[in-house]
C-alpha atoms as a PDB file:
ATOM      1  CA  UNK A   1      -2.037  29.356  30.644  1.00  0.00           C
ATOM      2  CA  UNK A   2      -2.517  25.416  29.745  1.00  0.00           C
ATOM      3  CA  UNK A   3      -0.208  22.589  31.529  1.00  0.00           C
ATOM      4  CA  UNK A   4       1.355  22.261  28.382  1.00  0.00           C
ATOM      5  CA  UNK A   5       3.561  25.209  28.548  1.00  0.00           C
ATOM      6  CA  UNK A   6       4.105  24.630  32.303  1.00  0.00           C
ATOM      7  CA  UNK A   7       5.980  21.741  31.275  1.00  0.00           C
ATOM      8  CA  UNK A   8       8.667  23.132  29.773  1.00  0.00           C
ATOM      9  CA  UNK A   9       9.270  25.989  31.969  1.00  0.00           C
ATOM     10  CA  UNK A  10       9.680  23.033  34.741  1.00  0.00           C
ATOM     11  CA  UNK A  11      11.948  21.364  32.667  1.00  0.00           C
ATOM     12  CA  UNK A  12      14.268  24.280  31.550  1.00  0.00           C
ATOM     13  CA  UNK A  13      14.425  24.778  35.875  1.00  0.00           C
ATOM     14  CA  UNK A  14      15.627  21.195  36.369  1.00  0.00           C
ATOM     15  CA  UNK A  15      18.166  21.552  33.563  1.00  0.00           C
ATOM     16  CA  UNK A  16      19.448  24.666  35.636  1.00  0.00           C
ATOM     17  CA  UNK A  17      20.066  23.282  38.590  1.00  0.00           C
ATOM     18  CA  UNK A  18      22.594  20.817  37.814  1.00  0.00           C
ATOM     19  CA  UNK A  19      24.640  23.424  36.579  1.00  0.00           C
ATOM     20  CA  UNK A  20      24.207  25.760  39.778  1.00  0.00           C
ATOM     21  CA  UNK A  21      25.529  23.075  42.062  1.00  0.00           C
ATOM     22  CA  UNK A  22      28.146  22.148  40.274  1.00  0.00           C
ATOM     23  CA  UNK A  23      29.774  25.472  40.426  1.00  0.00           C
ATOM     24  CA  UNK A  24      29.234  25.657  44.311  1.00  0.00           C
ATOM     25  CA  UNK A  25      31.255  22.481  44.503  1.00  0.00           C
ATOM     26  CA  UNK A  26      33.695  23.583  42.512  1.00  0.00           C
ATOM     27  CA  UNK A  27      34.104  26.769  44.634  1.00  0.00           C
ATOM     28  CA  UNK A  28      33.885  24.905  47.776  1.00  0.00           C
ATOM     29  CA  UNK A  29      36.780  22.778  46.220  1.00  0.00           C
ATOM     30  CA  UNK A  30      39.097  26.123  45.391  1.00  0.00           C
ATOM     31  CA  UNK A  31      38.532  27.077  49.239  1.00  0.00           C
ATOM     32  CA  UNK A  32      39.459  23.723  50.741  1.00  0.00           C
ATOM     33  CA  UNK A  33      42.403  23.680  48.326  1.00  0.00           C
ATOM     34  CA  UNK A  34      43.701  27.068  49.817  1.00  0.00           C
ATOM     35  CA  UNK A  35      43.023  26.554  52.840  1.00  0.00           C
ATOM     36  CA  UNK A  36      45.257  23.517  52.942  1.00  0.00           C
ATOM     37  CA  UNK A  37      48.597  23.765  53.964  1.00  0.00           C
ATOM     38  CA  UNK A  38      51.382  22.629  51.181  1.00  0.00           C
ATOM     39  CA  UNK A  39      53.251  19.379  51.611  1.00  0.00           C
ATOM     40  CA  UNK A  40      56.302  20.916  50.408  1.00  0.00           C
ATOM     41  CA  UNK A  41      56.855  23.462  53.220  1.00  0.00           C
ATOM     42  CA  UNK A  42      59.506  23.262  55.045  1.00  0.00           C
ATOM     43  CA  UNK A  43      58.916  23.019  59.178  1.00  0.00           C
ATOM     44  CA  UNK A  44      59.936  25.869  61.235  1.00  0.00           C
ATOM     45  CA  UNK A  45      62.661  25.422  63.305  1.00  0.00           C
ATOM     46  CA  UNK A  46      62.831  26.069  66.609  1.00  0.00           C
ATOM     47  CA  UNK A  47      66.206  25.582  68.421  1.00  0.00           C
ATOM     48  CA  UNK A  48      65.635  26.679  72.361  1.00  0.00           C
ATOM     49  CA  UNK A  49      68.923  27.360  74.555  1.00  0.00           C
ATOM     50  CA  UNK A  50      69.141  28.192  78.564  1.00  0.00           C
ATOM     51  CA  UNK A  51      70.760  31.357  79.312  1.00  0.00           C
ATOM     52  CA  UNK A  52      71.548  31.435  83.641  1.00  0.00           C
ATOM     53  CA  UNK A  53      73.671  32.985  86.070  1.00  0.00           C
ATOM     54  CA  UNK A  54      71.996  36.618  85.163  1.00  0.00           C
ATOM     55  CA  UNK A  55      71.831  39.688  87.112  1.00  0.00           C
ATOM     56  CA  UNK A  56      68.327  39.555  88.970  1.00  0.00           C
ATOM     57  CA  UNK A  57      67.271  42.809  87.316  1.00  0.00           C
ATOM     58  CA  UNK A  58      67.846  41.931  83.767  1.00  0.00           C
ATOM     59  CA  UNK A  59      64.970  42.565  81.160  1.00  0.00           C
ATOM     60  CA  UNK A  60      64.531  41.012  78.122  1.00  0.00           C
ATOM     61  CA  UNK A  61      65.615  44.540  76.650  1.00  0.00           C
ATOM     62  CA  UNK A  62      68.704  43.795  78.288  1.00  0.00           C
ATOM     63  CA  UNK A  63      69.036  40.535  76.478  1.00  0.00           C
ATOM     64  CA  UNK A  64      68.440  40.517  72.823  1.00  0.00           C
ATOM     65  CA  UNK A  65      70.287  43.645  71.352  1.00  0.00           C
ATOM     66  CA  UNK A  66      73.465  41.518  73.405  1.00  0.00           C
ATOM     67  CA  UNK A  67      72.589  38.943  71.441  1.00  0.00           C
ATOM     68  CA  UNK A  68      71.546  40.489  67.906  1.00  0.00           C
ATOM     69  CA  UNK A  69      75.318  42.576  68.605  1.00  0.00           C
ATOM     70  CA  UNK A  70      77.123  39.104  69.129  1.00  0.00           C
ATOM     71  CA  UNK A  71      75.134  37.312  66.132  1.00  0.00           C
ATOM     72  CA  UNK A  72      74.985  40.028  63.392  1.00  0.00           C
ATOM     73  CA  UNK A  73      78.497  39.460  62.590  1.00  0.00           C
ATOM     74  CA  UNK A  74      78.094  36.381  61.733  1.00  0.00           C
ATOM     75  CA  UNK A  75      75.063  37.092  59.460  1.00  0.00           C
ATOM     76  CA  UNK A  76      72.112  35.659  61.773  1.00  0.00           C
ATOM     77  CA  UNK A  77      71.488  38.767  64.006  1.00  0.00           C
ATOM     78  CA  UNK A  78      67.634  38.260  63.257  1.00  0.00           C
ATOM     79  CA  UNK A  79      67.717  34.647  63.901  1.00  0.00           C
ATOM     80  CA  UNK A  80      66.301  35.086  67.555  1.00  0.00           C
ATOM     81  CA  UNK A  81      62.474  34.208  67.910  1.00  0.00           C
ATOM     82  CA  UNK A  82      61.696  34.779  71.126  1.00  0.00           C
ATOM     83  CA  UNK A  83      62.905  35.655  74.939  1.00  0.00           C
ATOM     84  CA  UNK A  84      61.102  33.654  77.730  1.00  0.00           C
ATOM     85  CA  UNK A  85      62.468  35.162  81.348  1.00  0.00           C
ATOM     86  CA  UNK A  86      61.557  33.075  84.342  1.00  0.00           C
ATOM     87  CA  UNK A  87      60.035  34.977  86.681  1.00  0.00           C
ATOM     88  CA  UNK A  88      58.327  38.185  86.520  1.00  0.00           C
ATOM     89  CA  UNK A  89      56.070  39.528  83.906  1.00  0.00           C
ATOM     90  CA  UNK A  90      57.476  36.698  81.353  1.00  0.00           C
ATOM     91  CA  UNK A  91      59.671  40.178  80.086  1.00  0.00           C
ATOM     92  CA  UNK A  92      61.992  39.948  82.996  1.00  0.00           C
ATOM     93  CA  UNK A  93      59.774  43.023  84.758  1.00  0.00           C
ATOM     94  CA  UNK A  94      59.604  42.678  88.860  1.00  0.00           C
ATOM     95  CA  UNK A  95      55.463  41.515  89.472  1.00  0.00           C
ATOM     96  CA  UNK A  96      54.136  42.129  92.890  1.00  0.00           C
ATOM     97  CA  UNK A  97      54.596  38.009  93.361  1.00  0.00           C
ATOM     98  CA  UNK A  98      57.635  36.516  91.129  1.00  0.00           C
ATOM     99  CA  UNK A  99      60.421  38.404  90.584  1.00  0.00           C
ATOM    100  CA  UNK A 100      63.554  37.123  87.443  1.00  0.00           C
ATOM    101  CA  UNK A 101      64.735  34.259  88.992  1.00  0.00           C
ATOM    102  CA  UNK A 102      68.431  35.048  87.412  1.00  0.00           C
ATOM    103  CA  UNK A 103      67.821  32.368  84.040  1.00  0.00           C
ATOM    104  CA  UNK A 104      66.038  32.411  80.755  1.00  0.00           C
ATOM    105  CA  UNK A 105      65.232  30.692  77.143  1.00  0.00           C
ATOM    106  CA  UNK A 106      65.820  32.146  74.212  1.00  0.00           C
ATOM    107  CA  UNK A 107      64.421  30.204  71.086  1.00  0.00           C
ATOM    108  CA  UNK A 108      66.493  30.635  67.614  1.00  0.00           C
ATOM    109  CA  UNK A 109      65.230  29.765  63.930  1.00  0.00           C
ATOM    110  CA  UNK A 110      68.420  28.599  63.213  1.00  0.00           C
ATOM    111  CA  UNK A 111      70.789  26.220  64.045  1.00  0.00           C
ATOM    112  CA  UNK A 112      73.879  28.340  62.823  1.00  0.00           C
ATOM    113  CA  UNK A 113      72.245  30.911  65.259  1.00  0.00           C
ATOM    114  CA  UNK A 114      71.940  28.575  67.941  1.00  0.00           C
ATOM    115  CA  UNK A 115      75.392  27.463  67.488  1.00  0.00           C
ATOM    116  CA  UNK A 116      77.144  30.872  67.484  1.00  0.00           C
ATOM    117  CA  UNK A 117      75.179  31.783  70.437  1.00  0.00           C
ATOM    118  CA  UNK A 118      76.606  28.697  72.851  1.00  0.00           C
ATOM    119  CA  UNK A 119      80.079  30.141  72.244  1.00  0.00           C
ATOM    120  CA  UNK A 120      78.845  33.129  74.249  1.00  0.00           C
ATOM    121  CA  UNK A 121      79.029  30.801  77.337  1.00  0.00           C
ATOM    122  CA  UNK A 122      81.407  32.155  80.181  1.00  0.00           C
ATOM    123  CA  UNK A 123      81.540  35.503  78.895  1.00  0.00           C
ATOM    124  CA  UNK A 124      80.867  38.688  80.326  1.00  0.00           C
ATOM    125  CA  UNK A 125      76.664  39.811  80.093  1.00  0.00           C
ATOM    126  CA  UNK A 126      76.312  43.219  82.605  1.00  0.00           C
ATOM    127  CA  UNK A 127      79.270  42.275  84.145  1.00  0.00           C
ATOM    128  CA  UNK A 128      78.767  38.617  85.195  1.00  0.00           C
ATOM    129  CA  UNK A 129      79.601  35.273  83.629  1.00  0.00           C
ATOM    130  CA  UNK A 130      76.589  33.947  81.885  1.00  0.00           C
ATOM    131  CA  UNK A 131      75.679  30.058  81.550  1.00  0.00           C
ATOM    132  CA  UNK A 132      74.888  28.919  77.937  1.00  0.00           C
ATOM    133  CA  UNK A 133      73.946  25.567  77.279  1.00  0.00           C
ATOM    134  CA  UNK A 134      71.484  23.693  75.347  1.00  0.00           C
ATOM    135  CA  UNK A 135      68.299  22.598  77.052  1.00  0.00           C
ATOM    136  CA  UNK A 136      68.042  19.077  75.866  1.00  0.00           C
ATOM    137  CA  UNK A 137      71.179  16.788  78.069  1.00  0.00           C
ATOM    138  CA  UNK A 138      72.028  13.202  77.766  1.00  0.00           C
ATOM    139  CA  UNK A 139      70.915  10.853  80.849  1.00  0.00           C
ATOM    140  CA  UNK A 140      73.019   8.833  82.230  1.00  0.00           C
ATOM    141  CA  UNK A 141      72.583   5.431  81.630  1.00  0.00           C
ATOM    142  CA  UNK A 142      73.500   2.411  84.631  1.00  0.00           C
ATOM    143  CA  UNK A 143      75.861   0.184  83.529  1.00  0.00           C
ATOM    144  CA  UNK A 144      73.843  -3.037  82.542  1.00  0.00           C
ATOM    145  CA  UNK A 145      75.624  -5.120  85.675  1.00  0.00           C
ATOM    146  CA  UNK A 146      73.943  -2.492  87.858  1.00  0.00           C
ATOM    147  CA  UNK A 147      70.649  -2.889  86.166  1.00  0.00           C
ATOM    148  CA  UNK A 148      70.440  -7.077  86.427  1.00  0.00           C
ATOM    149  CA  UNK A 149      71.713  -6.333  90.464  1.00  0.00           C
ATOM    150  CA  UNK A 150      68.336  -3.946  91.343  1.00  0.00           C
ATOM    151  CA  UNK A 151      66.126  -6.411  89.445  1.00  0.00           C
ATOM    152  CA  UNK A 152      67.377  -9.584  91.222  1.00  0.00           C
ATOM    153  CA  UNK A 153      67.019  -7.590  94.399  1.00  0.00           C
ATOM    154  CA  UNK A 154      63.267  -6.561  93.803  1.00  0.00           C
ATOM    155  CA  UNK A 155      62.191  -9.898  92.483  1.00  0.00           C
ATOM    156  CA  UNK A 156      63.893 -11.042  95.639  1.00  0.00           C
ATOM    157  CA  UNK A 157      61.775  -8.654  97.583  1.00  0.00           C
ATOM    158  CA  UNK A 158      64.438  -6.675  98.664  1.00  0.00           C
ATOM    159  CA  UNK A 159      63.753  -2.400  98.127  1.00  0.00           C
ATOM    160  CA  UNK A 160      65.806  -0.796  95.100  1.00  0.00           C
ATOM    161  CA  UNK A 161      68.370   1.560  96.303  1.00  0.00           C
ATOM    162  CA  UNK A 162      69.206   4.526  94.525  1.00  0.00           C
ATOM    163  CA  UNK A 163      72.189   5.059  93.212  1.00  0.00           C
ATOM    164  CA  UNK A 164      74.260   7.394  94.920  1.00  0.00           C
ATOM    165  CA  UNK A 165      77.253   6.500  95.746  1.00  0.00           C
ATOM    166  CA  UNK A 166      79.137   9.058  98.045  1.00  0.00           C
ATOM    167  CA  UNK A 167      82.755   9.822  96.741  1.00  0.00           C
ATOM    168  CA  UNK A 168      84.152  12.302 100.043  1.00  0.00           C
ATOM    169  CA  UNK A 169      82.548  11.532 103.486  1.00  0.00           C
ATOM    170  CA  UNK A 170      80.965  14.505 104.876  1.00  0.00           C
ATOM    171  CA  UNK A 171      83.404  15.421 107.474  1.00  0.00           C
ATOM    172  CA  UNK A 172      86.060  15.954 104.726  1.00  0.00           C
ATOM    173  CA  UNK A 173      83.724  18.241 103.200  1.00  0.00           C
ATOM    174  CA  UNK A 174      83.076  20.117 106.108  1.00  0.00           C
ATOM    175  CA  UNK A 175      86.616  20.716 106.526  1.00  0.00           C
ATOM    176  CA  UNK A 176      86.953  22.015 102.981  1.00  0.00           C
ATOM    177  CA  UNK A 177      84.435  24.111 103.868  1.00  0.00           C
ATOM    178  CA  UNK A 178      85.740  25.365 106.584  1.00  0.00           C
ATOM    179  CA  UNK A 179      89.044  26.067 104.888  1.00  0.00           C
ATOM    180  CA  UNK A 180      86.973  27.794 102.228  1.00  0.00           C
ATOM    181  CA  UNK A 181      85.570  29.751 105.042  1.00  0.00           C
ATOM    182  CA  UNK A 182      88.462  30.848 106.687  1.00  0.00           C
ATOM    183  CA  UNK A 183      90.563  31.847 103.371  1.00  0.00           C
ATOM    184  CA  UNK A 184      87.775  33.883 102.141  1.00  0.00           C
ATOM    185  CA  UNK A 185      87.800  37.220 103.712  1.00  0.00           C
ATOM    186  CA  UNK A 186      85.150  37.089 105.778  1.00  0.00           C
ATOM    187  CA  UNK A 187      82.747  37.144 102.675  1.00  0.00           C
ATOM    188  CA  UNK A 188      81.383  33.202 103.079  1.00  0.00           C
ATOM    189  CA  UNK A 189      79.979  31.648 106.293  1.00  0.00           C
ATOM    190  CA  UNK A 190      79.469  28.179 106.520  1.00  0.00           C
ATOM    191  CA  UNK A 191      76.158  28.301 106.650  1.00  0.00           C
ATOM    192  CA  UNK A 192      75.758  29.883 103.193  1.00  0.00           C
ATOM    193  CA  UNK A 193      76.007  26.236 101.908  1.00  0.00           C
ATOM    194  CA  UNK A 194      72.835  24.426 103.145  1.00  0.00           C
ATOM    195  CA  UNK A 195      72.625  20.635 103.621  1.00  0.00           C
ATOM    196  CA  UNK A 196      71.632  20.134  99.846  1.00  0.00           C
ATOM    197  CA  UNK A 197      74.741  21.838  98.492  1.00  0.00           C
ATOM    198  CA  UNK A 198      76.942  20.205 100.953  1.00  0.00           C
ATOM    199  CA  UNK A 199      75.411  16.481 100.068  1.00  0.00           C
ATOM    200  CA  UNK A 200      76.055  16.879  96.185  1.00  0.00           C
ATOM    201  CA  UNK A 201      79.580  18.237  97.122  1.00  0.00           C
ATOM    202  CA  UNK A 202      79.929  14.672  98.584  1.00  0.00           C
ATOM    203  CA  UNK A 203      78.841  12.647  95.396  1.00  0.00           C
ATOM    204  CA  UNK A 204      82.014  14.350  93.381  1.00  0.00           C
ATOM    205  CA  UNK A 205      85.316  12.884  93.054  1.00  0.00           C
ATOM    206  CA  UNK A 206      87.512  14.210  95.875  1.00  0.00           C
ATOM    207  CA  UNK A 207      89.155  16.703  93.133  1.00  0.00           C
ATOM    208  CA  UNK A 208      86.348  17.918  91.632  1.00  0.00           C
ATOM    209  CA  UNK A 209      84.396  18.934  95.154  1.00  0.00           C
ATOM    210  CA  UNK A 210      87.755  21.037  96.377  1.00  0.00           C
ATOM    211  CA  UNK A 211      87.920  22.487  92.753  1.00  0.00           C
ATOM    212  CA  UNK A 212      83.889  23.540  93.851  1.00  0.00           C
ATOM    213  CA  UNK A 213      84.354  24.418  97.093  1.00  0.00           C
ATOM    214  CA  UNK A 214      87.331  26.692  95.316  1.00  0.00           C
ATOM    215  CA  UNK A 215      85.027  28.207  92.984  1.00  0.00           C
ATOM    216  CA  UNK A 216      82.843  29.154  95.541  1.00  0.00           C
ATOM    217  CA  UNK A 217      84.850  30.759  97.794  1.00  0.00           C
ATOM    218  CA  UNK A 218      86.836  32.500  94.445  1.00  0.00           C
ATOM    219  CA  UNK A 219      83.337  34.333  93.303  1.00  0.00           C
ATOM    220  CA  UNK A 220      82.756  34.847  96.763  1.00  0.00           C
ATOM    221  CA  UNK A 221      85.646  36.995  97.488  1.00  0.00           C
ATOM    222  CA  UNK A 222      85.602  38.744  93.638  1.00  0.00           C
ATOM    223  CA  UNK A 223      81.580  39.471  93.489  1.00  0.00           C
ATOM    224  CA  UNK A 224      79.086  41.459  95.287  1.00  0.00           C
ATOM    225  CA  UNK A 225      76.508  38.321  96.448  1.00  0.00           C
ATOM    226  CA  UNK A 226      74.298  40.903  98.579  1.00  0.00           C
ATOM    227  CA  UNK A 227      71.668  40.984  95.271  1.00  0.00           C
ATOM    228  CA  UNK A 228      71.552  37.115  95.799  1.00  0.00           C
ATOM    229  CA  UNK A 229      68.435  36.183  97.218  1.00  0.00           C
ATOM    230  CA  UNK A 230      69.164  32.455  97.279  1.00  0.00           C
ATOM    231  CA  UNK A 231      72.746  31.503  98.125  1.00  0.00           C
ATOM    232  CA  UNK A 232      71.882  28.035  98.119  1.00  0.00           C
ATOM    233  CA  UNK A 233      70.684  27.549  94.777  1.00  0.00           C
ATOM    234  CA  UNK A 234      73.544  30.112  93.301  1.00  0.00           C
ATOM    235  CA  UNK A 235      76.410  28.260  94.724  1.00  0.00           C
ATOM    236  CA  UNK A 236      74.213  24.532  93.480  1.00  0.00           C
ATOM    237  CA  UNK A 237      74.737  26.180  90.099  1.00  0.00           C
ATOM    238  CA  UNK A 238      78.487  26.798  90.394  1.00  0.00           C
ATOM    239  CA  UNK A 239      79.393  23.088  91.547  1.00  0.00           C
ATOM    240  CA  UNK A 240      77.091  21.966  88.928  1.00  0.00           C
ATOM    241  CA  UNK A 241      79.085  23.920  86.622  1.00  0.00           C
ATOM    242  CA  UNK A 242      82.686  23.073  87.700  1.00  0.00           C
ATOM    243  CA  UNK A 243      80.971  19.151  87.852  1.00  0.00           C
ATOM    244  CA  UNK A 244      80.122  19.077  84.324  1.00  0.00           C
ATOM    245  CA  UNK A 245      83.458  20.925  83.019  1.00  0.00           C
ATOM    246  CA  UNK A 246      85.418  17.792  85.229  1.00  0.00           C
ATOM    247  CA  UNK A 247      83.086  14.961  83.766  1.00  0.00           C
ATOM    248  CA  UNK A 248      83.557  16.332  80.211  1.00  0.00           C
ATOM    249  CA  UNK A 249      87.452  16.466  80.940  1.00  0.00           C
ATOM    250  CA  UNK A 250      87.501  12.900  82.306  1.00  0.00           C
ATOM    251  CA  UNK A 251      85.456  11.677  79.093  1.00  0.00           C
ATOM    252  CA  UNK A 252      88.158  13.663  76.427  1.00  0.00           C
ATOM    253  CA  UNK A 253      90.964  12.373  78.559  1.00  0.00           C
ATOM    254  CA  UNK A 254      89.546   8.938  78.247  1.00  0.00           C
ATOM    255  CA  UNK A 255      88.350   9.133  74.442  1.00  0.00           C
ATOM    256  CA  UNK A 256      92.082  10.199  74.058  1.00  0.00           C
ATOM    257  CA  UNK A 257      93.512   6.679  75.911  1.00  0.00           C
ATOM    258  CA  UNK A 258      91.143   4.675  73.780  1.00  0.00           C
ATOM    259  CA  UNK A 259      92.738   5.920  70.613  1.00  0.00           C
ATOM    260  CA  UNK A 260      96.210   6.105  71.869  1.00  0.00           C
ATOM    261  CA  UNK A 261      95.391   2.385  72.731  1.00  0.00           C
ATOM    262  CA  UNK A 262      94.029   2.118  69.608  1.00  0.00           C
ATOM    263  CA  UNK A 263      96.430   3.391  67.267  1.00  0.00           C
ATOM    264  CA  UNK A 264      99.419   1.558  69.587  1.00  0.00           C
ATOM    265  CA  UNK A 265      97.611  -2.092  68.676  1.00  0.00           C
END
C-alpha cells in the first residue's frame, strides 16, 4: 500500500477524535450536574429539645411512642427525628460503665412539633414530672455600670471579681434546712444537700430559696428517692427549676408595671 492512501486513513482518524471527546465531556458534564445538589432545596430542620427529670431506667422505647401518642393529635406524630439518651448505650440501655443519667434530646423536623412537645413540660412520663425545655437559653447580660466598674478595676490592677452576689447568708439557709428537715418525715437529712446545693440556695432571693427548700422537702416526702443515685444533682435540678419559674414571674410582673405605667402616662 503507497503513502498516498495512508494519508487519508490518518486524516479520517483525526476527524474522529474531536467528536469522541466531545461526547465524554458532555457526559462528564450530565454527572457533575446530578451530582450537584439544587439551590432551591429547602434546609432540613432540626429543632433539638432537653427532656430531664426521667426515671433512671427509661429506654428510648419508653420515650417516643409517649411522644408520637401526645403529637399525633395534633397531626405531627412523625415529626420526631431522633432520641439521644445520656448515658448508656446512647438507647437508654444500662452499659457495664455509664448507666441513663435521668435526661435526654430529642431532635424534631418541625417547629410545630417542637412546639407542641414543650407543652408536655410538668406532666406525668412513668409516673414522674418530666422537664421540657429548649436547649438554646438566653445569657444574662451585666448591666453596662457593672461592666465599666470590672474594667476600671483591672486596668487599675486590681483582680475581677465574679459576680455573685449572695441574697440569704448561709446560716439562714441552714435553718431552712433544718426546718425542711425536721417537717419532712424523716425522708431528708441534711446532708442530702451538699455544699454546692446549699451555696446556690444562697444566691436566690430570700422567697425563692424557702419556695426551693419547700420543693425539696415536698418531693421528698411524696416520691420514692431510693432509685436516686445522686441526690445532689436531683435536688440542683429542682431549685433550678423553682429559680427559673420565680425569675420568669418577676420579669411578667414587671413587663406588666411597665405597661400599666405606660398606658397611665
Amino acid at each position: 500500500m503507497s503513502s498516498d492512501d495512508e494519508k487519508p486513513a490518518a486524516a479520517g482518524e483525526k476527524e474522529k477524535k474531536p467528536k469522541k471527546e466531545k461526547k465524554e465531556k458532555r457526559e462528564k458534564g450530565d454527572r457533575a450536574d446530578v451530582s450537584k445538589p439544587s439551590s432551591s432545596a429547602k434546609p432540613e430542620e432540626t429543632h433539638t429539645l432537653f427532656f430531664g427529670q426521667m426515671p433512671f431506667d427509661t429506654k428510648a422505647s419508653d420515650i417516643m411512642p409517649w411522644l408520637k401518642a401526645n403529637l399525633t393529635r395534633h397531626g405531627c406524630g412523625f415529626d420526631i427525628k431522633e432520641i439521644r439518651m445520656a448515658g448508656g448505650n446512647g438507647m437508654g440501655t444500662p452499659g457495664k460503665d455509664k448507666k441513663f443519667k435521668g435526661f435526654a434530646f430529642v431532635d424534631f423536623s418541625t417547629n410545630k412539633a417542637a412546639k407542641k412537645a414543650l407543652k408536655l413540660h410538668q406532666t406525668l412520663f412513668r409516673g414522674r414530672p418530666v422537664t421540657v425545655e429548649r436547649c438554646t437559653r438566653k445569657e444574662f447580660m451585666a448591666p453596662k455600670a457593672d461592666k465599666r466598674k470590672r474594667e476600671a478595676d483591672a486596668a487599675d490592677g486590681e483582680p475581677e471579681k465574679k459576680m455573685l452576689k449572695v441574697l440569704v447568708e448561709p446560716d439562714v439557709v441552714k435553718e431552712m434546712v433544718a426546718e425542711a428537715v425536721e417537717n419532712s418525715e424523716g425522708t431528708l437529712a441534711e446532708g442530702d444537700l451538699d455544699a454546692k446545693v446549699l451555696s446556690f440556695l444562697g444566691l436566690l432571693p430570700r422567697d425563692t430559696c424557702q419556695k426551693a427548700v419547700n420543693e425539696i422537702k415536698k418531693v421528698c416526702v411524696k416520691g420514692n428517692l431510693s432509685q436516686v443515685k445522686n441526690k445532689g444533682a436531683y435536688f440542683m435540678g429542682i431549685v433550678r427549676k423553682v429559680s427559673k419559674i420565680s425569675w420568669e414571674a418577676r420579669e411578667k410582673e414587671r413587663a406588666k408595671k411597665a405597661a400599666d405605667n405606660a398606658e397611665s402616662a
